[in-house]
Protein backbone atom coordinates (compact mmCIF):
# COMPACT_ATOMS: atom_id res chain seq x y z
CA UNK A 1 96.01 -9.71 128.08
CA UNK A 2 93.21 -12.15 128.34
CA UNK A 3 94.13 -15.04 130.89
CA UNK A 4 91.59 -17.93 130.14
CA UNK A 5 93.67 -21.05 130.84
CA UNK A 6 95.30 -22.44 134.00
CA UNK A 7 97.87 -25.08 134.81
CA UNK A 8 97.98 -26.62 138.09
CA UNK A 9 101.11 -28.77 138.63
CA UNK A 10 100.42 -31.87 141.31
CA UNK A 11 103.19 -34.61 139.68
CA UNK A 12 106.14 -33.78 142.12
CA UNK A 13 106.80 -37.65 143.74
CA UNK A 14 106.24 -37.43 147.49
CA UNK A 15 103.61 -34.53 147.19
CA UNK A 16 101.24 -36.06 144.59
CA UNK A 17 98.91 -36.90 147.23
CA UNK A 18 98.23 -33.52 148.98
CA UNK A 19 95.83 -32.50 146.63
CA UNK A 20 93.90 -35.38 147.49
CA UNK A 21 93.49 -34.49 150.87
CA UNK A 22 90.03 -33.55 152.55
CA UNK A 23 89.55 -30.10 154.34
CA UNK A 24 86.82 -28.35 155.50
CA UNK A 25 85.86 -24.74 154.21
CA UNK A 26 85.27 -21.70 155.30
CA UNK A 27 81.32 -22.94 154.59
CA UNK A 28 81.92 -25.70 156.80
CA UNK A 29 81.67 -28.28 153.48
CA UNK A 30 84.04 -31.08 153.36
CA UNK A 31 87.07 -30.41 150.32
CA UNK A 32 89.63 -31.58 148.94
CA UNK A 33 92.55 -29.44 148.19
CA UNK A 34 92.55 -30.00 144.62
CA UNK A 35 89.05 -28.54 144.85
CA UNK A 36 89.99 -25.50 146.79
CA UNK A 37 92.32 -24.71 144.30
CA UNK A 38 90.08 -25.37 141.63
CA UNK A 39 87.71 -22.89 142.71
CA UNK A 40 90.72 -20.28 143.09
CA UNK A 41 91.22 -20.39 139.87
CA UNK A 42 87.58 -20.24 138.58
CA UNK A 43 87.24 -17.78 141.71
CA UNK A 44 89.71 -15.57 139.04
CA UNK A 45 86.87 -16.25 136.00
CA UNK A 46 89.19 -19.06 134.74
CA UNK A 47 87.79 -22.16 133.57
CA UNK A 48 90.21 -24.12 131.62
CA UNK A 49 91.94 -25.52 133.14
CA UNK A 50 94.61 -28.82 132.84
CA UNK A 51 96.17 -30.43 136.08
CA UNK A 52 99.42 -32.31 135.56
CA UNK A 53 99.88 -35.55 137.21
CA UNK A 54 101.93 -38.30 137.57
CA UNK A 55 101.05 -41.69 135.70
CA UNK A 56 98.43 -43.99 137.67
CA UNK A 57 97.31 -41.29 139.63
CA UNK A 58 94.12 -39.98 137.18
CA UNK A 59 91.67 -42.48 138.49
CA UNK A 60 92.33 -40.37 142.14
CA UNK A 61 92.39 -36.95 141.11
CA UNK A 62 89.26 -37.36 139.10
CA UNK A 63 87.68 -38.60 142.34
CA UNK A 64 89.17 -35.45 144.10
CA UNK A 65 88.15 -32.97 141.77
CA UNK A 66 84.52 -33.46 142.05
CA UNK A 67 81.93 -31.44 140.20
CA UNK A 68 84.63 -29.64 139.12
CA UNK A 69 85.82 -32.15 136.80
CA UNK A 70 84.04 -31.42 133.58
CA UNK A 71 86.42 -28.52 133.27
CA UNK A 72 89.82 -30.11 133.77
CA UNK A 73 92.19 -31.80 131.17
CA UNK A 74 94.66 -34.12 132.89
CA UNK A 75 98.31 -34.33 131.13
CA UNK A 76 101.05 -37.09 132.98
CA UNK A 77 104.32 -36.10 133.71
CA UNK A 78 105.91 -39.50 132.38
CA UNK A 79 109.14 -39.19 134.52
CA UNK A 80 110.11 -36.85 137.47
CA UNK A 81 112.32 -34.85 135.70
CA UNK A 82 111.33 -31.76 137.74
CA UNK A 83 108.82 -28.55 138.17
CA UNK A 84 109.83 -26.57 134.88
CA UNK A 85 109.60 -30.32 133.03
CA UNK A 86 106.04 -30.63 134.67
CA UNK A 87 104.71 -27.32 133.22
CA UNK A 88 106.28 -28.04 129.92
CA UNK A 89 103.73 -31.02 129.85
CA UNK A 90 100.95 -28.59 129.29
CA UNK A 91 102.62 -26.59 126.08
CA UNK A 92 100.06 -28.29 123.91
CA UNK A 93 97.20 -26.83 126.52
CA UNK A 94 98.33 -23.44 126.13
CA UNK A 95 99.10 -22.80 122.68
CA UNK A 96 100.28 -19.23 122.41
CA UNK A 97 98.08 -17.80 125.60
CA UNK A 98 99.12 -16.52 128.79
CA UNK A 99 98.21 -19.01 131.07
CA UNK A 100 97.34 -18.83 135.65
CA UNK A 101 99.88 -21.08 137.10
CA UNK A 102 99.40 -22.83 141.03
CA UNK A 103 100.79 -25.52 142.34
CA UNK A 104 98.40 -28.02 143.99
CA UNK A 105 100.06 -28.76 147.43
CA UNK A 106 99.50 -24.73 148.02
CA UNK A 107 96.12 -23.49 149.38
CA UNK A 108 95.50 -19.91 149.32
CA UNK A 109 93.34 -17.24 151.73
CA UNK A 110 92.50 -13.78 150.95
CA UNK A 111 92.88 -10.44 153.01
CA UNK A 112 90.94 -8.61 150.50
CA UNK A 113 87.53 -8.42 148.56
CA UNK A 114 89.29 -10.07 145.73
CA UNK A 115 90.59 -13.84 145.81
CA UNK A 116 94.15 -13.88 145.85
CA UNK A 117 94.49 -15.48 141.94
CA UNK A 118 92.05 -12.79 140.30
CA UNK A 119 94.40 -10.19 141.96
CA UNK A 120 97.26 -11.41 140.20
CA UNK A 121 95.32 -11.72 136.72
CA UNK A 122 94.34 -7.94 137.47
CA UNK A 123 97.96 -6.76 137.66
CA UNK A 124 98.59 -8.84 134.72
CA UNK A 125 96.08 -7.70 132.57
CA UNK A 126 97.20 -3.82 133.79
CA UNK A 127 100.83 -4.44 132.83
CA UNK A 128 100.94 -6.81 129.91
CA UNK A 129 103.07 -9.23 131.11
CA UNK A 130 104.32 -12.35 133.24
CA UNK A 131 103.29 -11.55 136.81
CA UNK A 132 104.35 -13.96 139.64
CA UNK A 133 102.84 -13.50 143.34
CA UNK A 134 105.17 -13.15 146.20
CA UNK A 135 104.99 -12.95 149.76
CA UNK A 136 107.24 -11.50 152.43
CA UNK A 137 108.86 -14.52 153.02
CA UNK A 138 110.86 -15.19 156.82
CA UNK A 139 114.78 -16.08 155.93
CA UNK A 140 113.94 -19.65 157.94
CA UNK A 141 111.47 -20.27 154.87
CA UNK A 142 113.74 -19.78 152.16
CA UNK A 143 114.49 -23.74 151.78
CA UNK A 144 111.36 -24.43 150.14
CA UNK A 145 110.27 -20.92 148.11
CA UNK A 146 112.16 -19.75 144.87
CA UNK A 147 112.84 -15.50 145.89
CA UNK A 148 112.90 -12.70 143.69
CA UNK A 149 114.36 -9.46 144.11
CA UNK A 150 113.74 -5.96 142.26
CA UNK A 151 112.95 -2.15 143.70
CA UNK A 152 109.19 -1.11 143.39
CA UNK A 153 107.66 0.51 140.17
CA UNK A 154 106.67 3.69 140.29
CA UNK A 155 103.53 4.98 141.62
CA UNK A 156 102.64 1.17 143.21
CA UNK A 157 103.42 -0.42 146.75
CA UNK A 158 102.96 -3.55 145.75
CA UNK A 159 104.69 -4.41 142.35
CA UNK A 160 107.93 -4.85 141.64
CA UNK A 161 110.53 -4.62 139.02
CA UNK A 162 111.94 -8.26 139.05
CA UNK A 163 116.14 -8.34 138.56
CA UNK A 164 116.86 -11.39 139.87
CA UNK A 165 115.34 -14.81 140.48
CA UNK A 166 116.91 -17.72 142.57
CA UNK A 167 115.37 -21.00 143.60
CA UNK A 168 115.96 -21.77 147.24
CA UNK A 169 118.99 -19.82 148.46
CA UNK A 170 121.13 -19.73 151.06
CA UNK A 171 120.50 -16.88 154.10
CA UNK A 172 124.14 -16.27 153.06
CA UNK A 173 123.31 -15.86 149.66
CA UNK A 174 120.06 -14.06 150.67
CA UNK A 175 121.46 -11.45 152.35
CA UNK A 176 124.42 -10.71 150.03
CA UNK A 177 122.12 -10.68 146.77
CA UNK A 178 117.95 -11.01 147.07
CA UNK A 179 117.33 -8.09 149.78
CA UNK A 180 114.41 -5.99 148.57
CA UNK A 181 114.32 -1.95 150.07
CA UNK A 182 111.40 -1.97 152.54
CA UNK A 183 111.19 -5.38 153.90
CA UNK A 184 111.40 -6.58 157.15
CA UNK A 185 115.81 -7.73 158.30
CA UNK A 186 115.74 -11.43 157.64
CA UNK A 187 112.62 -11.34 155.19
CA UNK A 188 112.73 -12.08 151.40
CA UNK A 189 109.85 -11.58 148.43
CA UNK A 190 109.13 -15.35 148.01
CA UNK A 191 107.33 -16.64 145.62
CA UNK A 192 103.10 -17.31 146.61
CA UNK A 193 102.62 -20.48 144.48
CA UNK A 194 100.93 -18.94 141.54
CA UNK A 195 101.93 -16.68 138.64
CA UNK A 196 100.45 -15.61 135.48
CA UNK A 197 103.28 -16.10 132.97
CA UNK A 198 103.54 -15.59 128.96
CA UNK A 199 103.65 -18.66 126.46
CA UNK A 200 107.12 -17.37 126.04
CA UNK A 201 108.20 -19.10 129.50
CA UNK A 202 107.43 -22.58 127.47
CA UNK A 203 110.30 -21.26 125.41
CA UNK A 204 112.14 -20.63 128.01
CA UNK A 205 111.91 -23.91 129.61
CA UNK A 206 112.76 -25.85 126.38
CA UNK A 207 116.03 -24.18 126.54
CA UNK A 208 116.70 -25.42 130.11
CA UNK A 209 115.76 -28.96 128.88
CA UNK A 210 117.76 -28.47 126.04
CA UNK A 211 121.45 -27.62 128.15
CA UNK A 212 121.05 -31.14 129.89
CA UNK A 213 123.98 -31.86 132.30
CA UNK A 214 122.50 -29.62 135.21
CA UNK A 215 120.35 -30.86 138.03
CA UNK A 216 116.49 -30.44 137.16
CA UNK A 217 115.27 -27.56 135.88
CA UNK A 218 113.00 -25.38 137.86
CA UNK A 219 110.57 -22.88 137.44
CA UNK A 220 112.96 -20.05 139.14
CA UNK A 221 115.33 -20.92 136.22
CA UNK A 222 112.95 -20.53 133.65
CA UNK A 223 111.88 -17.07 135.12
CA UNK A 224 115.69 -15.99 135.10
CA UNK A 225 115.18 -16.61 130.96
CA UNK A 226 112.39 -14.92 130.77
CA UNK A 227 112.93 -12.10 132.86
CA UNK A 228 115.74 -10.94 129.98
CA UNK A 229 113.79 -11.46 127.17
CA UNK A 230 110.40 -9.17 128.03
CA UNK A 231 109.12 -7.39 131.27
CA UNK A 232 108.58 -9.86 134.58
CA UNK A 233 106.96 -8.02 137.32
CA UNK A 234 106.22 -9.77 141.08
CA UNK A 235 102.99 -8.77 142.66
CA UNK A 236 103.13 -8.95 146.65
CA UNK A 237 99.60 -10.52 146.82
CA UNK A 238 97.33 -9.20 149.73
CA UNK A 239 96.79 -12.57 151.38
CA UNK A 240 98.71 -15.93 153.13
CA UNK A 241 99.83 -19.11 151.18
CA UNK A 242 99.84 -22.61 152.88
CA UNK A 243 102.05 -24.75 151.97
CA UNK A 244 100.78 -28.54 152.25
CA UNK A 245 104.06 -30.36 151.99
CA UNK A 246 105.50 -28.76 155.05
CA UNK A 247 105.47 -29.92 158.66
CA UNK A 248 101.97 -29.38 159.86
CA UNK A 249 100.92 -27.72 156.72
CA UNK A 250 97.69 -29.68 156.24
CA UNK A 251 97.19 -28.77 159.87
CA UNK A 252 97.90 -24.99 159.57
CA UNK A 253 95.93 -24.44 156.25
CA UNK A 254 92.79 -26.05 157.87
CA UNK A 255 92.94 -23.59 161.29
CA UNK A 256 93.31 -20.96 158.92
CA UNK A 257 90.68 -21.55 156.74
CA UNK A 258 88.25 -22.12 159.66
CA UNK A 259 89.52 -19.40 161.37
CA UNK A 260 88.29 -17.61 158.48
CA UNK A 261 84.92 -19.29 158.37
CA UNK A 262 81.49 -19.18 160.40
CA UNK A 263 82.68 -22.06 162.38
CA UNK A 264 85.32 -19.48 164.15
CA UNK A 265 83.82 -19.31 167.63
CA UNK A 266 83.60 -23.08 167.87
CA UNK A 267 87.22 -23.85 166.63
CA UNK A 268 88.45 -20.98 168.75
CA UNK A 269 86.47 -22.68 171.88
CA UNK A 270 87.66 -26.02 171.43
CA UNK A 271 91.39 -24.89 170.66
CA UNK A 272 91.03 -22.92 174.64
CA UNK A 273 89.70 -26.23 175.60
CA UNK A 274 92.92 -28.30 174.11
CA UNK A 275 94.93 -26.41 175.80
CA UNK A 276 93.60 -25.78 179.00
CA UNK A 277 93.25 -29.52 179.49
CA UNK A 278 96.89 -30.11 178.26
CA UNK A 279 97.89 -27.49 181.23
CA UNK A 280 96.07 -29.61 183.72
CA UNK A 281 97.54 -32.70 182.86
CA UNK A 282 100.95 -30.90 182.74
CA UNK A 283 100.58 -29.81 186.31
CA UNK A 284 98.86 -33.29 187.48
CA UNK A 285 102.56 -35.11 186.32
């Protein structure tokens, strides 16, 4: 399976901007996000690549996507009506290929040799099928990842069998239904913001759109479909996801990309120094 196109989704209202947002990496050159996920994907030898947006924003992401703009095609999202709708936008793009999927408010960091999105196209290409990433994911989490469930394959420690997919469940819920054998109490295989998936999942998603009177259709939904009509296998990715649209997630992707980065020492120095100086003024009050 030959995985030469990517869709990046960046139209959800309220998170359109993240992408546009400047970061320094691991190089110590200034970023946007849009960029750092750019080069993810052409990290993974991808280099088509269409980003989905929502209307009026174009002018901005062209801006953000620097020299990397030659190879993007930008498709609008016309109305918010949700992240399955949003990847439909692209069916023209893909055509009958297997396409990388991110989602721009996520920034990614290896623990491997291999960038987290080429690992994912490697299982992929192994298998023969729709792949998503997944992390072990704390139960405190679960209100912003969709969470899959399934017992290992054989002869692999890090794919899995997918049997069930639900978007954003309850702990409750959690623990009754999603708990995978050999993960931590209290931690779930959530998904990693990225997934190589089948043109069948376009399919899929037209059926969603086509039931109407349901709230809007997400990607997790659209996996459920798929996962009954061919093989869907989650890959537990060897490396960390940060998500943007969180509470200090700008914050925390950017110490852990420079944490990761030559300028280590100096961020680690200055982090001793914030803190020490907090303590003083704590004890001067």
């Amino acid at each position: 399976m030959q995985v030469q196109k990517a869709v990046i989704t960046a139209a959800a209202p309220n998170q359109n901007t993240l992408p546009l947002q400047q970061l320094v990496d691991r190089k110590g050159e200034v970023k946007t996000a849009l960029q750092l996920v750019v080069e993810e994907t052409t990290a993974a030898g991808v280099e088509e690549i269409c980003v989905v947006i929502r209307p009026g924003d174009q002018d901005a992401y062209e801006q953000a996507a620097g020299t990397h703009l030659g190879s993007i095609v930008f498709v609008e999202q016309s109305e918010p009506n949700g992240y399955a709708d949003a990847i439909h936008q692209a069916k023209s793009f893909v055509g009958d290929d297997p396409f990388l999927h991110l989602v721009g408010d996520h920034l990614y960091l290896t623990s491997a040799a291999v960038p987290c999105a080429r690992q994912l196209i490697q299982v992929a290409n192994e298998f023969e099928c729709s792949v998503s990433a997944v992390q072990s994911t704390r139960e405190n989490k679960l209100p912003y990842f969709g969470i899959v469930s399934g017992p290992l394959i054989p002869r692999r420690s890090d794919v899995y069998e997918v049997e069930r997919v639900v978007e954003k469940p309850t702990p409750t819920f959690a623990e009754q239904e999603l708990v995978t054998p050999g993960l931590r109490s209290g931690h779930y295989l959530g998904f990693f913001g990225m997934h190589v998936l089948t043109s069948q999942v376009m399919a899929a998603i037209e059926q969603l759109l086509a039931e109407g009177g349901r709230p809007k259709a997400t990607l997790s939904d659209a996996l459920a479909i798929l996962s009954s009509r061919q093989r869907y296998l989650a890959y537990k990715v060897h490396g960390s996801r940060y998500n943007l649209g969180l509470t200090y997630g700008l914050l925390n992707a950017q110490l852990a990309i420079g944490l990761s980065g030559k300028d280590r020492d100096q961020i680690l120095t200055e982090l001793v120094d914030l803190l020490a100086s907090r303590t003083e003024e704590e004890r001067a009050k």
